[in-house]
N, C-alpha and C. Protein backbone atom coordinates (compact mmCIF):
# COMPACT_ATOMS: atom_id res chain seq x y z
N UNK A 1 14.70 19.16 13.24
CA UNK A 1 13.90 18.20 12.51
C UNK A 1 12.43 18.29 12.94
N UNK A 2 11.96 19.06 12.64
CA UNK A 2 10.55 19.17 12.87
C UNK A 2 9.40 17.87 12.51
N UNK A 3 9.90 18.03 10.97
CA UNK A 3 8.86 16.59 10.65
C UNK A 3 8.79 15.36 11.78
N UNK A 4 10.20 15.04 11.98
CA UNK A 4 10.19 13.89 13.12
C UNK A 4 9.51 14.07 14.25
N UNK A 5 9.08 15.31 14.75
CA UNK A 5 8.22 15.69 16.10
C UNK A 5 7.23 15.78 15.48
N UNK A 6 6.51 15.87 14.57
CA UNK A 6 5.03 16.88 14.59
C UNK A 6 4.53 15.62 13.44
N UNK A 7 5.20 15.66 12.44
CA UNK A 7 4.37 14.88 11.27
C UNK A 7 3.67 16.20 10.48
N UNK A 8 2.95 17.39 11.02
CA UNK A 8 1.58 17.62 10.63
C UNK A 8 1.79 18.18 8.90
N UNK A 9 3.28 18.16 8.78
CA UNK A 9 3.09 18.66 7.24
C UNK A 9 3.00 17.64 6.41
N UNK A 10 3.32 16.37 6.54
CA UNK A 10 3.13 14.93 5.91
C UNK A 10 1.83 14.95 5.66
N UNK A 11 1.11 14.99 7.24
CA UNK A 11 -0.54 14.24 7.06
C UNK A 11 -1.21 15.20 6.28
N UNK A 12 -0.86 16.51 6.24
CA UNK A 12 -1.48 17.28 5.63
C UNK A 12 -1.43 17.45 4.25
N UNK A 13 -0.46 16.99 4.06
CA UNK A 13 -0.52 16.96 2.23
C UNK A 13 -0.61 15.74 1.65
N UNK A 14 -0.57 14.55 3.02
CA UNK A 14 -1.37 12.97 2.44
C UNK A 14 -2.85 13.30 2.54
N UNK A 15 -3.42 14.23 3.60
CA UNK A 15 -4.90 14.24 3.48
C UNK A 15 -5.59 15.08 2.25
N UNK A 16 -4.32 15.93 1.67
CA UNK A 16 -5.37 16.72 0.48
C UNK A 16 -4.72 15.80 -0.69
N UNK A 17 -3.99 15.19 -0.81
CA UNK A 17 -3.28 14.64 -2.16
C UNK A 17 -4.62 12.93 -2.28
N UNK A 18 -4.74 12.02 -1.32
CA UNK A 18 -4.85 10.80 -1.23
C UNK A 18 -3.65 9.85 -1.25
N UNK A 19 -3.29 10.06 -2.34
CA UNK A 19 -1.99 9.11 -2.62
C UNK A 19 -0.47 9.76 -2.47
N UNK A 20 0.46 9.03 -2.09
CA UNK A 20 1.77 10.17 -1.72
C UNK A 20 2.84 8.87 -2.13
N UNK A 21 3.86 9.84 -2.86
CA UNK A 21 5.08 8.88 -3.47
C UNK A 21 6.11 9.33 -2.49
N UNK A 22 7.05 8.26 -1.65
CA UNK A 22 8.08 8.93 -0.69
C UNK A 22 9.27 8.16 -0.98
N UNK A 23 10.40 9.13 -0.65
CA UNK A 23 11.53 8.42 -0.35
C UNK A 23 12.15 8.38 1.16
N UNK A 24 12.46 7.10 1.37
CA UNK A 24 13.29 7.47 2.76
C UNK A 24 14.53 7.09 2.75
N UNK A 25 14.67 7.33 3.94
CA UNK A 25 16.39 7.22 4.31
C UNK A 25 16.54 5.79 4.11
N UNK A 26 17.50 4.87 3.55
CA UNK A 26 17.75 3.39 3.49
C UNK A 26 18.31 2.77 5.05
N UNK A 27 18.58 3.68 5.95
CA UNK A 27 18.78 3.39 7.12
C UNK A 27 17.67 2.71 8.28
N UNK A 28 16.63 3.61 7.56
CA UNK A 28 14.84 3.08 8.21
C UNK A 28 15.16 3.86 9.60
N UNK A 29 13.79 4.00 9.80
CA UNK A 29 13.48 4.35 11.28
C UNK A 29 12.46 5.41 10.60
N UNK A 30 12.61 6.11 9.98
CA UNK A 30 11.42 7.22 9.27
C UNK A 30 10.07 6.82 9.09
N UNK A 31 9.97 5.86 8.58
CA UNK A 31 8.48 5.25 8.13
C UNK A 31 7.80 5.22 9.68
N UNK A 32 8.21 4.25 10.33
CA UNK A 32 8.10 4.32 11.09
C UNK A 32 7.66 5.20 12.46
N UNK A 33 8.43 6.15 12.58
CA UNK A 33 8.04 7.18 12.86
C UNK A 33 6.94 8.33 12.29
N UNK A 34 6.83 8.15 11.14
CA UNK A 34 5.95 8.85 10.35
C UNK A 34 4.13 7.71 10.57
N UNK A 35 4.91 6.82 10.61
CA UNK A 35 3.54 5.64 10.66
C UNK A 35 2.86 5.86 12.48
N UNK A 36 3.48 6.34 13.11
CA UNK A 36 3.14 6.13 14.62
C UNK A 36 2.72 7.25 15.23
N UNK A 37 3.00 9.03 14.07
CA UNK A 37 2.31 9.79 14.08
C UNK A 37 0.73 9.94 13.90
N UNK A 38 0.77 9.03 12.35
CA UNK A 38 -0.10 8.87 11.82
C UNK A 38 -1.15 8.10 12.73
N UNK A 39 -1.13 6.89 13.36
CA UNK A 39 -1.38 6.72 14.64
C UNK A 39 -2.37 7.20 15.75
N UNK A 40 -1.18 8.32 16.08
CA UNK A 40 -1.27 9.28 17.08
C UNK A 40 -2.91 10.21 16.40
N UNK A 41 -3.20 10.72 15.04
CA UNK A 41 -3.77 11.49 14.96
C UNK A 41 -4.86 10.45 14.60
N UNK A 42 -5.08 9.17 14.40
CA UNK A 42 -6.73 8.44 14.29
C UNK A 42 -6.64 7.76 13.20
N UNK A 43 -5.71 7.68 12.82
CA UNK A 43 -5.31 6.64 11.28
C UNK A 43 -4.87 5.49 11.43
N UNK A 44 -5.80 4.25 11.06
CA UNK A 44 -5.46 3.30 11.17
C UNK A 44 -4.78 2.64 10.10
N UNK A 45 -3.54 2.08 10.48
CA UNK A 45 -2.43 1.80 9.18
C UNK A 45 -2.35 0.08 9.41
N UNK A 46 -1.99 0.08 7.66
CA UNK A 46 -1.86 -1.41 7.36
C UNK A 46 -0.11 -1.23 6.97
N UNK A 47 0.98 -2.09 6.76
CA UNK A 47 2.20 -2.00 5.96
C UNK A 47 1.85 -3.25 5.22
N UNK A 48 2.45 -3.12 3.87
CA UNK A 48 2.68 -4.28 3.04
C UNK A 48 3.62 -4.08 1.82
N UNK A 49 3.72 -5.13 1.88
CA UNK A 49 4.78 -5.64 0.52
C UNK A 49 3.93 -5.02 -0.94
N UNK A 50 5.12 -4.24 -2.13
CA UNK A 50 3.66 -4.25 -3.29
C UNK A 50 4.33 -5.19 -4.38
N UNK A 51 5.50 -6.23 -3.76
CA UNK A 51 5.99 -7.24 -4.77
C UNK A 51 4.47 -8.13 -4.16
N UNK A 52 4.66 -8.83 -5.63
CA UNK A 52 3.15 -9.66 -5.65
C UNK A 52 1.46 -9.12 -5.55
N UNK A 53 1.66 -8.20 -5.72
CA UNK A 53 0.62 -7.34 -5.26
C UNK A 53 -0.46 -7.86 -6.64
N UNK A 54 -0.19 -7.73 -7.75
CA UNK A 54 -1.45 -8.10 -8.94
C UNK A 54 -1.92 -7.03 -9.26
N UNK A 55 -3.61 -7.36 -9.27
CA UNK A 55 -4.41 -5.98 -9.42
C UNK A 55 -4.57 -5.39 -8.25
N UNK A 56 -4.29 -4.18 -8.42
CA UNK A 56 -4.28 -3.12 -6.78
C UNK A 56 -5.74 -3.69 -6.28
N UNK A 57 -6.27 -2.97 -7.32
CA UNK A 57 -8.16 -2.71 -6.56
C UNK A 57 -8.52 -4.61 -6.29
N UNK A 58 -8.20 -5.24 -6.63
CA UNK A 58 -8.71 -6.35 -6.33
C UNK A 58 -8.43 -6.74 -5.15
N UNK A 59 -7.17 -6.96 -5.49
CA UNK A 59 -6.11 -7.25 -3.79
C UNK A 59 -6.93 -6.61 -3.04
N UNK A 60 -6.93 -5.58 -2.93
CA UNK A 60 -6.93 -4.56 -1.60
C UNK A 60 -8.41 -4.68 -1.36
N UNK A 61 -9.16 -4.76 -2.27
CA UNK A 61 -10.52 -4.37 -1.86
C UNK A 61 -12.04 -5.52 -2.29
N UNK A 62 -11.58 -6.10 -3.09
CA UNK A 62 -12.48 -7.47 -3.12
C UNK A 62 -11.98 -8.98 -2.85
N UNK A 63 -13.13 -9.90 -2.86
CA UNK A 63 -12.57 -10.94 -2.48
C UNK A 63 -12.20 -12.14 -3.99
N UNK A 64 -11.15 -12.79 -3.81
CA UNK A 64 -10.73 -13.32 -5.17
C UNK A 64 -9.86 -14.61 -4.70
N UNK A 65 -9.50 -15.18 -5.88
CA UNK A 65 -8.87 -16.55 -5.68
C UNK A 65 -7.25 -16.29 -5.83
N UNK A 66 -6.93 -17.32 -5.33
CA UNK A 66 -5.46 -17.59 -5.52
C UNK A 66 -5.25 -19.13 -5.72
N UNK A 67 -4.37 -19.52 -6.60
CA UNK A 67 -3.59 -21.16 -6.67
C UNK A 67 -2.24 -21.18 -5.75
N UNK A 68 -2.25 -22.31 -5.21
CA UNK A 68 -1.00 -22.08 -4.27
C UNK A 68 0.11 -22.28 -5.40
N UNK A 69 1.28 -22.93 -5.04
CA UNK A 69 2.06 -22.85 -5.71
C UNK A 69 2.58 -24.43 -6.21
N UNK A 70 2.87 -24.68 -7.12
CA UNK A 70 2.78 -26.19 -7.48
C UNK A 70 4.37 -26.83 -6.97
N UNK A 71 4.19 -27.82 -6.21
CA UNK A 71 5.17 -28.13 -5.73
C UNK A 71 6.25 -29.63 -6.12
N UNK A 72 5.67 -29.98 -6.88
CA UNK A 72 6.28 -30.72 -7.43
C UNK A 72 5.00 -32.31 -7.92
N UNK A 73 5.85 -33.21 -6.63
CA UNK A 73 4.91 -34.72 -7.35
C UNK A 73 3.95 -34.44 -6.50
N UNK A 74 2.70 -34.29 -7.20
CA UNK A 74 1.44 -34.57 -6.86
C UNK A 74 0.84 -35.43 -7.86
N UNK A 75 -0.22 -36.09 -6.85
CA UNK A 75 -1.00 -36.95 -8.23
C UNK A 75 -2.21 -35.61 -9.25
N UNK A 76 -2.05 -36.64 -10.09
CA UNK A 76 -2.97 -35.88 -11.45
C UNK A 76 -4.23 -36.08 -11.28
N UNK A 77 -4.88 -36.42 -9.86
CA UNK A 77 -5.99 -36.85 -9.98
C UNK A 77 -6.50 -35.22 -9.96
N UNK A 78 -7.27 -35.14 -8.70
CA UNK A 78 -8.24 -34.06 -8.41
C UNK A 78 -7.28 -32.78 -8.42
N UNK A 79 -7.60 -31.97 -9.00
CA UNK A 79 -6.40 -30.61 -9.30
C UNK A 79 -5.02 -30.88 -8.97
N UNK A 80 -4.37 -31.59 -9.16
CA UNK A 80 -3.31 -31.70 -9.25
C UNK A 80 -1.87 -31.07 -9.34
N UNK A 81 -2.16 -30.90 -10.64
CA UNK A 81 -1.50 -30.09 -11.79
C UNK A 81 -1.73 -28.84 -11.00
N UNK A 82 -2.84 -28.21 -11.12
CA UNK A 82 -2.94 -26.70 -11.10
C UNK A 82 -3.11 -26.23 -9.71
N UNK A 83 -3.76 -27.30 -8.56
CA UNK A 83 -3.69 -26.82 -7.32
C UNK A 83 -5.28 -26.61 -7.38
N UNK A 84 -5.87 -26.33 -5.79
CA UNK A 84 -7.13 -25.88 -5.75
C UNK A 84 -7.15 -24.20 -5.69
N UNK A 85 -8.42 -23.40 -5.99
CA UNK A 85 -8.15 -22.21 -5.79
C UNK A 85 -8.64 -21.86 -4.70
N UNK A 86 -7.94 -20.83 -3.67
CA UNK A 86 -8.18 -20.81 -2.69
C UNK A 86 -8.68 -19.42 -1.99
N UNK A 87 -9.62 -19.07 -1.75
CA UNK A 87 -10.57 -17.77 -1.26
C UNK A 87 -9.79 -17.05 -0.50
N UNK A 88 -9.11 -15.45 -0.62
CA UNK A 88 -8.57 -14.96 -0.10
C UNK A 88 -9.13 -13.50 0.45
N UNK A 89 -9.44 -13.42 1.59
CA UNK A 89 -9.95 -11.96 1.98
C UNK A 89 -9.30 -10.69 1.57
N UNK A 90 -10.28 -9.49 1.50
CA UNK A 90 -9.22 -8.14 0.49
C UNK A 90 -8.40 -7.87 1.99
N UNK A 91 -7.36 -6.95 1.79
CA UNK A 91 -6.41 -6.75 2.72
C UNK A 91 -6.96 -5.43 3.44
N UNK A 92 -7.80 -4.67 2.61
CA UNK A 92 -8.11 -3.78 3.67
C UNK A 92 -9.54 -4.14 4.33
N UNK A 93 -9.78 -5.07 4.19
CA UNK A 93 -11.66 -4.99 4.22
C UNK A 93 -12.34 -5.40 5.35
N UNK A 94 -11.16 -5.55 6.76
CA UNK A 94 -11.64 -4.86 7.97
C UNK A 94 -11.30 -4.28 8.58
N UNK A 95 -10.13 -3.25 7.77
CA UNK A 95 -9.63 -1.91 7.92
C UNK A 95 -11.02 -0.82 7.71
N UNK A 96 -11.45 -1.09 6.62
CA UNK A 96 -12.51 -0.10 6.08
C UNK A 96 -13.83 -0.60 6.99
N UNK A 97 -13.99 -1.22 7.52
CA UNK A 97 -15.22 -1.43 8.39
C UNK A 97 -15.39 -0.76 9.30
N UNK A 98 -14.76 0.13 9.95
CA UNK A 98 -14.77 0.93 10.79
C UNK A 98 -14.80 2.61 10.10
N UNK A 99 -15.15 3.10 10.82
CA UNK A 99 -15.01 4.89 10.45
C UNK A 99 -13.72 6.20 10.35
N UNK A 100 -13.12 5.32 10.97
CA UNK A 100 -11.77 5.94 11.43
C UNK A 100 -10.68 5.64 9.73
N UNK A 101 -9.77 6.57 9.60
CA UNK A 101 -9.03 6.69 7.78
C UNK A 101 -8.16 5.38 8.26
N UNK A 102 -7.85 5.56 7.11
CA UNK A 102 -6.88 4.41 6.70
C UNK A 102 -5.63 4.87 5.75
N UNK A 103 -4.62 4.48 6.48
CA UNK A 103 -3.50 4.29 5.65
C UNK A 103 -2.55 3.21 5.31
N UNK A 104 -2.42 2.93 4.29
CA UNK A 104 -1.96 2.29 3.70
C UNK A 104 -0.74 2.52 3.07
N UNK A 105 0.31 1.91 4.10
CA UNK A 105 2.10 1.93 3.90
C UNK A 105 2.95 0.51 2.71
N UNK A 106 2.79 1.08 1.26
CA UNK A 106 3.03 -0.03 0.64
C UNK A 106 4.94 0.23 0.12
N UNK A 107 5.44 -0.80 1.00
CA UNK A 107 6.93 -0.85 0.85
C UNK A 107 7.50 -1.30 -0.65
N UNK A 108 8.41 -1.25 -1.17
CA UNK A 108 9.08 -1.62 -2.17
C UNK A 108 8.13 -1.07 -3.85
N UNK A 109 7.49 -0.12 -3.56
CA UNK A 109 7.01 0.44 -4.45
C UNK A 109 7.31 0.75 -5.81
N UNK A 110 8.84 0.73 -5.73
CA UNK A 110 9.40 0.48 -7.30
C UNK A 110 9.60 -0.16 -8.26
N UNK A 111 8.94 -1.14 -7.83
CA UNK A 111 8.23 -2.43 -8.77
C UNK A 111 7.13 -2.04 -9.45
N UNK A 112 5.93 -1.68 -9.27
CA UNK A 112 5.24 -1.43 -9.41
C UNK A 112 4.97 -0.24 -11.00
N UNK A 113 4.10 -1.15 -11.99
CA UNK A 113 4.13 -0.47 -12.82
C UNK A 113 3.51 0.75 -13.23
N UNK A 114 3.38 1.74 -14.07
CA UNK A 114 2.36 2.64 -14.13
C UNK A 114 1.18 2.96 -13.59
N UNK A 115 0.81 1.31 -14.43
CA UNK A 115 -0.88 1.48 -14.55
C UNK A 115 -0.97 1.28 -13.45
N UNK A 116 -0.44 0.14 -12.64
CA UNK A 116 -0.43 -0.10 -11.10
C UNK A 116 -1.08 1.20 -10.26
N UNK A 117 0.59 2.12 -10.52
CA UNK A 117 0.37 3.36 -9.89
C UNK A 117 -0.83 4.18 -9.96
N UNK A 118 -1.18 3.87 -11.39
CA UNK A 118 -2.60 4.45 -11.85
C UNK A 118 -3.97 4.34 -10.92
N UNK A 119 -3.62 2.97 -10.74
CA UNK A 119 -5.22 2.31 -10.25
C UNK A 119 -4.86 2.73 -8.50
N UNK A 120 -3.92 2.53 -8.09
CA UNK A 120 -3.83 3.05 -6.74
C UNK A 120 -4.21 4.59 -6.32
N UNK A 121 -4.19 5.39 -7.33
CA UNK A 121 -4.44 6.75 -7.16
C UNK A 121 -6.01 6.55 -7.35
N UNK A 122 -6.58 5.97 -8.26
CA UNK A 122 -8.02 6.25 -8.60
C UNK A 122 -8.77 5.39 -7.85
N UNK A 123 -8.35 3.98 -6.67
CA UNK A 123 -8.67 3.87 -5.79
C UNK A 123 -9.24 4.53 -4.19
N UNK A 124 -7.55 5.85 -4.25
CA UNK A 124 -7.67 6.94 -3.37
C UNK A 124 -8.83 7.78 -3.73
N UNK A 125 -8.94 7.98 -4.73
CA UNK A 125 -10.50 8.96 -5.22
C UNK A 125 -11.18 8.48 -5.32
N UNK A 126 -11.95 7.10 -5.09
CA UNK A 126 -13.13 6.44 -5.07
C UNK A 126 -13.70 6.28 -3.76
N UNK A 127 -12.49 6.23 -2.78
CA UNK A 127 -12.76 5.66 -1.29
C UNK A 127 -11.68 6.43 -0.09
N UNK A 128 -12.87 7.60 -0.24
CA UNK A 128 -12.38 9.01 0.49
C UNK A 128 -11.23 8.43 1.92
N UNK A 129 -12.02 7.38 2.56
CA UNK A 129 -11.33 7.28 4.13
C UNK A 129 -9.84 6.82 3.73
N UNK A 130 -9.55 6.25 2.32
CA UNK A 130 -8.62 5.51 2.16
C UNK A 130 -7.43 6.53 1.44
N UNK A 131 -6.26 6.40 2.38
CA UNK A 131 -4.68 7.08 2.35
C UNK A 131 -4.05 6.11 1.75
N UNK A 132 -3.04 6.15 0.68
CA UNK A 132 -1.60 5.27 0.50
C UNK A 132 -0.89 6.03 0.16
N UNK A 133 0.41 5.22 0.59
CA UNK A 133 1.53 5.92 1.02
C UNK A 133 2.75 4.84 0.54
N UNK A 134 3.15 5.18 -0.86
CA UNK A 134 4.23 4.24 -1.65
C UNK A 134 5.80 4.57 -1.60
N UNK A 135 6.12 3.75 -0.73
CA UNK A 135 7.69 4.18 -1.07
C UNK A 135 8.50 3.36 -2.14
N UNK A 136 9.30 4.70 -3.33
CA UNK A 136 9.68 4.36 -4.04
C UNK A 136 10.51 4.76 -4.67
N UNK A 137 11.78 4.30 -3.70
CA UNK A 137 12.94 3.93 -3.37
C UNK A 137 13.87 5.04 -1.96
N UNK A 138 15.16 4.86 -2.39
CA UNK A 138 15.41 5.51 -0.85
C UNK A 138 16.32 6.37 -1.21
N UNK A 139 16.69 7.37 -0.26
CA UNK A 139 17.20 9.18 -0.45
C UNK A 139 17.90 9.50 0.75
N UNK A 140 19.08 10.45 0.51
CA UNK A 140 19.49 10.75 1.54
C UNK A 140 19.09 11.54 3.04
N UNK A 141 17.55 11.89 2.70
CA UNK A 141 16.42 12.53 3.10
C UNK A 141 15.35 12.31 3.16
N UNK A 142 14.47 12.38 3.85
CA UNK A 142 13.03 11.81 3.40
C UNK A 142 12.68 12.84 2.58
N UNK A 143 12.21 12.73 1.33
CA UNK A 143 11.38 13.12 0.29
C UNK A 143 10.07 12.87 -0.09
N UNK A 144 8.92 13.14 -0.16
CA UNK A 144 7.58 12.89 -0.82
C UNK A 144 6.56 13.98 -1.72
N UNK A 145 6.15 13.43 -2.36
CA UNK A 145 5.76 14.18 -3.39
C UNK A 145 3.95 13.70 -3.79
N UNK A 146 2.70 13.87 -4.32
CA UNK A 146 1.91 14.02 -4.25
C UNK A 146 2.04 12.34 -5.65
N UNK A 147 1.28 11.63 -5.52
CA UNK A 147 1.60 10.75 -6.67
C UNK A 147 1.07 11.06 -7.76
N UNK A 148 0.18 11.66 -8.00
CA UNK A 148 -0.24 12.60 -9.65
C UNK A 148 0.84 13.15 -10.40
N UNK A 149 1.64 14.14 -9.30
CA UNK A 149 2.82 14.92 -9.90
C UNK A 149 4.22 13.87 -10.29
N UNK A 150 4.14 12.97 -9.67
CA UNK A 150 5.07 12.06 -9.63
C UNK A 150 4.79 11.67 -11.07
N UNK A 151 3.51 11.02 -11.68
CA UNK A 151 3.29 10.41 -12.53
C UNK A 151 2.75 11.22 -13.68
N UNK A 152 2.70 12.62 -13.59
CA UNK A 152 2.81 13.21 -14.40
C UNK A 152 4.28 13.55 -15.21
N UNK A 153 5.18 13.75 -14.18
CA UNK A 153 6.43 13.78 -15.06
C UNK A 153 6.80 12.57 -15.84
């Protein structure tokens, strides 16, 4: 098992691709290991959920509102009904403050629609330091594939 010792054929075709579609083993321990390589060579990694995710580029990279969630009896006075909106920092945006790459490990990736997929790739080509890395779904093997080619078929 080479990959599990070295990584260097992963990083190397996450560093020329940007974006990378993977499958792993449903057992886990791979990501992981692949994430602590990544690590090892100067990449600073975020993991996250991409249920709830919205607009990629927004989430990830500007700052925007959110309503909490309405919980039942509240009075109707001052936002009530709808909740206040509440200022939420982008998720990478003191990841990217520094010089050192970034990767970005977004779990449950098979939610995630096209265009989704779309804007996450053309994110990777806007903002060179920035890696993601979507898993989407799981294999008897680890599998990954370049996400263009993915979304070209």
């Amino acid at each position: 098992m080479p990959l599990l010792l070295s990584g260097k054929g992963f990083r190397r075709e996450l560093e020329a691709s940007g974006c990378m579609a993977i499958n792993v083993p449903l057992e886990g321990g791979t990501e992981t290991r692949l994430l602590r390589r990544l690590r090892a060579a100067g990449y600073r990694t975020q993991i996250a959920s991409a249920r709830g995710l919205g607009d990629p580029e927004v989430f990830l990279m500007q700052l925007h509102g959110i309503r909490p969630p309405h919980l039942g009896h509240q009075s109707v006075g001052r936002n009530g009904a709808l909740g206040e909106v509440q200022q939420v920092i982008p998720k990478l945006s003191e990841l990217l403050m520094h010089d050192e790459p970034v990767v970005l490990w977004l779990l449950e990736g098979q939610v995630l629609s096209r265009s989704e997929l779309l804007a996450l790739l053309d994110l990777c080509k806007r903002e060179p330091r920035l890696k993601i890395v979507v898993e989407m779904g799981g294999a008897r093997s680890l599998k990954w594939q370049p996400m263009h080619s993915l979304l070209e078929s």
